[in-house]
N, C-alpha and C. Protein backbone atom coordinates (compact mmCIF):
# COMPACT_ATOMS: atom_id res chain seq x y z
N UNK A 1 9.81 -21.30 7.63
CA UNK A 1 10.57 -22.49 7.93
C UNK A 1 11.24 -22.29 9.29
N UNK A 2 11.06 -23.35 10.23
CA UNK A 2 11.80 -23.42 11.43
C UNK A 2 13.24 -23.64 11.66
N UNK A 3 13.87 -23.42 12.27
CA UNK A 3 15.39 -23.97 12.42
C UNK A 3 15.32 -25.28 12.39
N UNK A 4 14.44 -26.18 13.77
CA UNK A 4 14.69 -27.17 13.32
C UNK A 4 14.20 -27.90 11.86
N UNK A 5 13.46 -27.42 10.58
CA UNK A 5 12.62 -28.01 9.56
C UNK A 5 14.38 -27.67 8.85
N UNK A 6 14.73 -26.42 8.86
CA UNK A 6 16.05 -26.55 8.35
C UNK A 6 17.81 -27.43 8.79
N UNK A 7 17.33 -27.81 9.80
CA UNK A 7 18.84 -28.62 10.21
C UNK A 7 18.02 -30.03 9.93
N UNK A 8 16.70 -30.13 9.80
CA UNK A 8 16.41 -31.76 9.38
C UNK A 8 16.91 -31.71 7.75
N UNK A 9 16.64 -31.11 7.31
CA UNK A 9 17.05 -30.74 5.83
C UNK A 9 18.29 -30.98 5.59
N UNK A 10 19.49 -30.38 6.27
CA UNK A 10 20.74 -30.05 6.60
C UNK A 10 20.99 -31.43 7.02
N UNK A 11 20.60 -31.89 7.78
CA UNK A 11 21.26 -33.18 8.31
C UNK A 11 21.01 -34.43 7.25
N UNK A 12 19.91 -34.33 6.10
CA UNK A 12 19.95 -35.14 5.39
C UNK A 12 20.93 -35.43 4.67
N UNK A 13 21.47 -34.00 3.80
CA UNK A 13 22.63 -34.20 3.21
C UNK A 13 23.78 -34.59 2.94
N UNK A 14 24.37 -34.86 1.46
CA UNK A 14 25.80 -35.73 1.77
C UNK A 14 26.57 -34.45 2.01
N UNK A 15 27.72 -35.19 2.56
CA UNK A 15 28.90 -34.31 3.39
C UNK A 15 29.18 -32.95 2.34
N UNK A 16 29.57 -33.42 0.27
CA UNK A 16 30.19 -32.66 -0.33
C UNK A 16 29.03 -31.21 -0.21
N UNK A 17 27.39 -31.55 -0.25
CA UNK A 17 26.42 -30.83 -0.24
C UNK A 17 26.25 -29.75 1.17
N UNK A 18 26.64 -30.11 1.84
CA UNK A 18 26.70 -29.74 3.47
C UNK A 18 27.38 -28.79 3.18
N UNK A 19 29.23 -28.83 2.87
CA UNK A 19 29.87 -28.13 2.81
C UNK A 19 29.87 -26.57 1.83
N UNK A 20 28.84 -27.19 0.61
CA UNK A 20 28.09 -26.17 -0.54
C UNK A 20 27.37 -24.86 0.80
N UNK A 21 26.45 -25.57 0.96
CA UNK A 21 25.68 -24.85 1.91
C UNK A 21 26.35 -24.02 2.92
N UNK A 22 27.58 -24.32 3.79
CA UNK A 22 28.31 -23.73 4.42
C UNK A 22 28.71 -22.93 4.19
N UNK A 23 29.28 -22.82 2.77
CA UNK A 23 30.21 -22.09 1.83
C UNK A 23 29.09 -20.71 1.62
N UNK A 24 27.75 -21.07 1.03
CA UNK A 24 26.67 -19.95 0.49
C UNK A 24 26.19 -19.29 1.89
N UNK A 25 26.31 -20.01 3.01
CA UNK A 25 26.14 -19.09 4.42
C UNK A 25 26.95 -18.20 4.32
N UNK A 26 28.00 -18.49 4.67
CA UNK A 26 29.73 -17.60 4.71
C UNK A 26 29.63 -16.56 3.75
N UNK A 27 28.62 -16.56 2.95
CA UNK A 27 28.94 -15.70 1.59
C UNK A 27 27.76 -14.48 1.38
N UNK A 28 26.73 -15.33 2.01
CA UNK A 28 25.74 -14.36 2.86
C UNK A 28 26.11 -13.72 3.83
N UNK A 29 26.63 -13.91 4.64
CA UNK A 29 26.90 -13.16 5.96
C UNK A 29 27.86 -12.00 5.61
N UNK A 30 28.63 -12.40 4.43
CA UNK A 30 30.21 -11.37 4.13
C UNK A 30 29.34 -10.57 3.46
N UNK A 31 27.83 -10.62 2.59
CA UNK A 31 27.55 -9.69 1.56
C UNK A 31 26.28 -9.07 2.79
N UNK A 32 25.83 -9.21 3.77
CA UNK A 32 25.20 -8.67 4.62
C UNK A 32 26.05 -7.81 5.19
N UNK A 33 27.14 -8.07 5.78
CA UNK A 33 28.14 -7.23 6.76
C UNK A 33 28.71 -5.93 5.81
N UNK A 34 29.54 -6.38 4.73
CA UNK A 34 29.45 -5.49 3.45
C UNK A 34 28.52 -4.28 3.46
N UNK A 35 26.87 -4.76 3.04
CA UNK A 35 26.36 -3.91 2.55
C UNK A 35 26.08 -3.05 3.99
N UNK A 36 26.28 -3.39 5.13
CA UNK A 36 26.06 -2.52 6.68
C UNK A 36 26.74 -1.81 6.04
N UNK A 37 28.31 -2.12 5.85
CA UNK A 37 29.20 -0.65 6.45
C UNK A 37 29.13 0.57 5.15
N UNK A 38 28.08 0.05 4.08
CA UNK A 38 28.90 1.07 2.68
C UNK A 38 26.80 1.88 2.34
N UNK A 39 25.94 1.06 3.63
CA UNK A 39 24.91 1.44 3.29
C UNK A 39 24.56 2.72 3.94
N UNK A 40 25.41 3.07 4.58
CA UNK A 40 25.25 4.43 5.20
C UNK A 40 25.10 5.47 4.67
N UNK A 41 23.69 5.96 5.21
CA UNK A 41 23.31 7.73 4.59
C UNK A 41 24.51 8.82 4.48
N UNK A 42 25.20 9.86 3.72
CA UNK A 42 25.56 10.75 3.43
C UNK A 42 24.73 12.18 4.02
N UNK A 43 24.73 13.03 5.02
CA UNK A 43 24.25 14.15 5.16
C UNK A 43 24.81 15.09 3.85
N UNK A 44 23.94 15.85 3.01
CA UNK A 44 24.21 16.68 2.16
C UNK A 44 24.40 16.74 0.61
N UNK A 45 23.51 15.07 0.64
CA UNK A 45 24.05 14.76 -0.76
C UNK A 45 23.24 15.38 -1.84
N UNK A 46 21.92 16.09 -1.03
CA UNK A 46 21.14 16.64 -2.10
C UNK A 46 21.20 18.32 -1.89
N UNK A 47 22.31 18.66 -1.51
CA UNK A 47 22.29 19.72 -1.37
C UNK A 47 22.07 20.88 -2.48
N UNK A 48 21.42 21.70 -3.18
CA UNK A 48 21.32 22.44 -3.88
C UNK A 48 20.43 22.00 -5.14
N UNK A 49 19.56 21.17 -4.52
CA UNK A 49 18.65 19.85 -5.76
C UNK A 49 17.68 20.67 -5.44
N UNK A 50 17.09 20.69 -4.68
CA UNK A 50 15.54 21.10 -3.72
C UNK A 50 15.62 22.91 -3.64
N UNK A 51 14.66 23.49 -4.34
CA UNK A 51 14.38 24.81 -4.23
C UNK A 51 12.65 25.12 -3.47
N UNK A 52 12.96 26.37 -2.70
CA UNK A 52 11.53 26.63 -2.28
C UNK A 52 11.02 27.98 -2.78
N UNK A 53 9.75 28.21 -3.24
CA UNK A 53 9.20 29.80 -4.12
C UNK A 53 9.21 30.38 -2.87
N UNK A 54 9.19 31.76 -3.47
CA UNK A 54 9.27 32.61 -2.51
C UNK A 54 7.46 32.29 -1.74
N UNK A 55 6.52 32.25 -3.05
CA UNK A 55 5.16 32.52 -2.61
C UNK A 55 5.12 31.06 -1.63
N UNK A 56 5.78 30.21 -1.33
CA UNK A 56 5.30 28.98 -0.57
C UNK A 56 4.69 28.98 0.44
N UNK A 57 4.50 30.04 1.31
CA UNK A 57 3.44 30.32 2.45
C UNK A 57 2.59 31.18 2.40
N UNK A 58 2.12 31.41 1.02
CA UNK A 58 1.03 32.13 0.78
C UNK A 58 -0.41 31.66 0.81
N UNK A 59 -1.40 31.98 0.98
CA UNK A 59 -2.89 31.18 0.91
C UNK A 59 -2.79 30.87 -0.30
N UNK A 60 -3.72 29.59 -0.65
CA UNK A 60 -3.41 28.96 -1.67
C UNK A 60 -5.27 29.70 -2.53
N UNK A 61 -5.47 30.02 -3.39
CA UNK A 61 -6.42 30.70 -3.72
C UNK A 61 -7.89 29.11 -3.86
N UNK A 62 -9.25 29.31 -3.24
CA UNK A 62 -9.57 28.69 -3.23
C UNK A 62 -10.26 27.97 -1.93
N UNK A 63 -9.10 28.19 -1.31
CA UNK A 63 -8.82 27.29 0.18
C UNK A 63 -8.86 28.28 1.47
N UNK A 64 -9.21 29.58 1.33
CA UNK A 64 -9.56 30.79 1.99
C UNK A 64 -10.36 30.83 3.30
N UNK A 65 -11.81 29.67 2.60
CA UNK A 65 -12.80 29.75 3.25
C UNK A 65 -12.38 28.81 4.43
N UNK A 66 -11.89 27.84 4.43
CA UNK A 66 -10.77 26.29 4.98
C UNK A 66 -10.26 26.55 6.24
N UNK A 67 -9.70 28.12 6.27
CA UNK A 67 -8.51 28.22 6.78
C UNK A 67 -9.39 29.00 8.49
């Protein structure tokens, strides 16, 4: 949908409907801005979740010939 396909839309409306719409903008924009400031990554939150084997850089048996 274009801006203008939406302000023809918008301009049809009665005044009390207009003001609905205004209201659900305003309410979008506050729950967009919101979720910016609280969506921010944490460095460290998985700290001590994730383990590595000792053997993890070992040839993998199989895959010999590959390498």
């Amino acid at each position: 949908m274009t801006d203008i396909q939406l302000y023809t839309k918008l301009a049809d409306l009665p005044i009390e409907l207009k003001k609905r719409v205004s209201d659900y903008i305003d309410s979008l924009m506050a729950r967009e801005q919101s979720a910016d400031k609280t969506g921010k990554r944490k460095a460290g939150l998985a700290k001590g979740l994730i383990s590595v084997k000792d053997n993890f850089n070992d040839p993998i048996e199989g895959f010999e010939d590959y390498i």
